[in-house]
Protein backbone atom coordinates (compact mmCIF):
# COMPACT_ATOMS: atom_id res chain seq x y z
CA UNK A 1 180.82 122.75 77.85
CA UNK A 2 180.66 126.23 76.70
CA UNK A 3 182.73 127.58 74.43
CA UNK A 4 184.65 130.08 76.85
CA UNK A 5 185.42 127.36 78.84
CA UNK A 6 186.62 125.54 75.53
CA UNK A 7 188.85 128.50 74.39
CA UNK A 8 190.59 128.68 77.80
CA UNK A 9 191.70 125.60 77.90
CA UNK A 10 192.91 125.34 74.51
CA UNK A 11 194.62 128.72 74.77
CA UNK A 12 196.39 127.94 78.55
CA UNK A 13 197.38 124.09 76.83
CA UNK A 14 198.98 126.29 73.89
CA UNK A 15 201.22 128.59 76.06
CA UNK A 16 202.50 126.21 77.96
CA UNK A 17 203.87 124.63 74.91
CA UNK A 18 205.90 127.51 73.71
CA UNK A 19 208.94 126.98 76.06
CA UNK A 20 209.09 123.01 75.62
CA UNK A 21 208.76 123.41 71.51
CA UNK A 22 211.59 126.01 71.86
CA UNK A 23 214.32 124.27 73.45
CA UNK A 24 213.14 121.65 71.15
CA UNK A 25 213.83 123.25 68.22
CA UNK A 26 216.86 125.03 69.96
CA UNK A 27 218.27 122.06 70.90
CA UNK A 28 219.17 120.98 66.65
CA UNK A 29 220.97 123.90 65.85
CA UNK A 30 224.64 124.55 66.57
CA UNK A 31 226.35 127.60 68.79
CA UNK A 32 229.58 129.20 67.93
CA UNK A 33 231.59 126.71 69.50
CA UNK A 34 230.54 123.88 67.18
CA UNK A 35 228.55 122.22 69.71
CA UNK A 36 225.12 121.34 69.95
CA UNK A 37 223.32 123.23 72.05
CA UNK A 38 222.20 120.22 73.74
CA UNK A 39 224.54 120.56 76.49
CA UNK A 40 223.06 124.31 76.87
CA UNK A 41 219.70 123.50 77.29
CA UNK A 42 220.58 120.53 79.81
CA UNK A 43 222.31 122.97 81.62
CA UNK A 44 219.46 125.02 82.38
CA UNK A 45 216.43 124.65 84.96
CA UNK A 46 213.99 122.48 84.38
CA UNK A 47 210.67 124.31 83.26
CA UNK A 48 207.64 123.59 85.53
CA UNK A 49 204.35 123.98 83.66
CA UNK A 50 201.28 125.07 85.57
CA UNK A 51 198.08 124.45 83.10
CA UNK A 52 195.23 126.62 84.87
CA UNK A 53 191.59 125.65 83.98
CA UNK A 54 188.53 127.73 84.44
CA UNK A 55 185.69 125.21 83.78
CA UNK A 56 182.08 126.78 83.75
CA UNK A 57 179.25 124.20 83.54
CA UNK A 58 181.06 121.62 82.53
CA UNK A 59 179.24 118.01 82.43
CA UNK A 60 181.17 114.61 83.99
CA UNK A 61 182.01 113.39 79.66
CA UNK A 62 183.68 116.15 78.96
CA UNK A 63 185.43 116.28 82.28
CA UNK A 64 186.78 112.72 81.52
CA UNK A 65 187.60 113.97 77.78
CA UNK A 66 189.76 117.07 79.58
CA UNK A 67 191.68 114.90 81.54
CA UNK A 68 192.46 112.36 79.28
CA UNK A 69 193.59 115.02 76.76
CA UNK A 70 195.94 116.69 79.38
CA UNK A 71 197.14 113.29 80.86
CA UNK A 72 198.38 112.70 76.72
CA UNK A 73 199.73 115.78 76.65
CA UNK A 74 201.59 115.55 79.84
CA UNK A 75 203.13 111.89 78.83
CA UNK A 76 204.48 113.69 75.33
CA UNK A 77 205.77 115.98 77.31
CA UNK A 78 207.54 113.91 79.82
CA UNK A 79 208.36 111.69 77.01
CA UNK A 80 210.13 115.03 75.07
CA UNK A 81 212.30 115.77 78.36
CA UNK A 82 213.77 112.55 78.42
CA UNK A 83 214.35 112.46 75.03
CA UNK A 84 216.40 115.97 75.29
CA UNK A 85 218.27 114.42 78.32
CA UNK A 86 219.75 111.39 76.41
C-alpha cells in the first residue's frame, strides 16, 4: 500500500470521528437548566457516517487489515451510540 493511499484513509477515519467524540464529550457537561445534556443530544438526528476510501495498488493483506480496522471501529462506534442512548 502506498502511503497516499495510507494517509487517506487515516485522515477520512479521523473526520468522521469529530462529530461522535463531540457529543461525547458534550454529553458530560451540564446546560443552564441543570440538566445533562443527554436528553439534548438524544434529541437530535442520528449522524450517518460515510468513510470514503481511495485505495491505489493495494494488495489482498492489507485489504483484509483495512477492513478489519474499520469493522473495529464501526463496533466502538455502534457500541458509543448505545451507550449515549441508555
Amino acid at each position: 500500500m502506498d502511503m497516499l493511499s495510507l494517509l487517506i484513509i487515516t485522515v477520512y477515519l479521523g473526520l468522521s470521528l469529530i462529530p461522535i467524540m463531540y457529543n461525547h464529550l458534550r454529553i458530560g457537561s451540564k446546560d443552564l437548566t441543570n440538566k445533562t445534556t443527554k436528553n439534548v443530544a438524544a434529541s437530535t438526528p442520528r449522524l450517518q457516517h460515510n468513510i470514503v476510501i481511495v485505495l491505489n495498488n493495494v494488495d489482498e493483506k492489507d485489504l483484509k487489515t483495512i477492513l478489519y480496522e474499520i469493522e473495529k471501529l464501526t463496533k466502538r462506534l455502534s457500541h458509543r451510540n448505545n451507550m449515549n442512548q441508555n
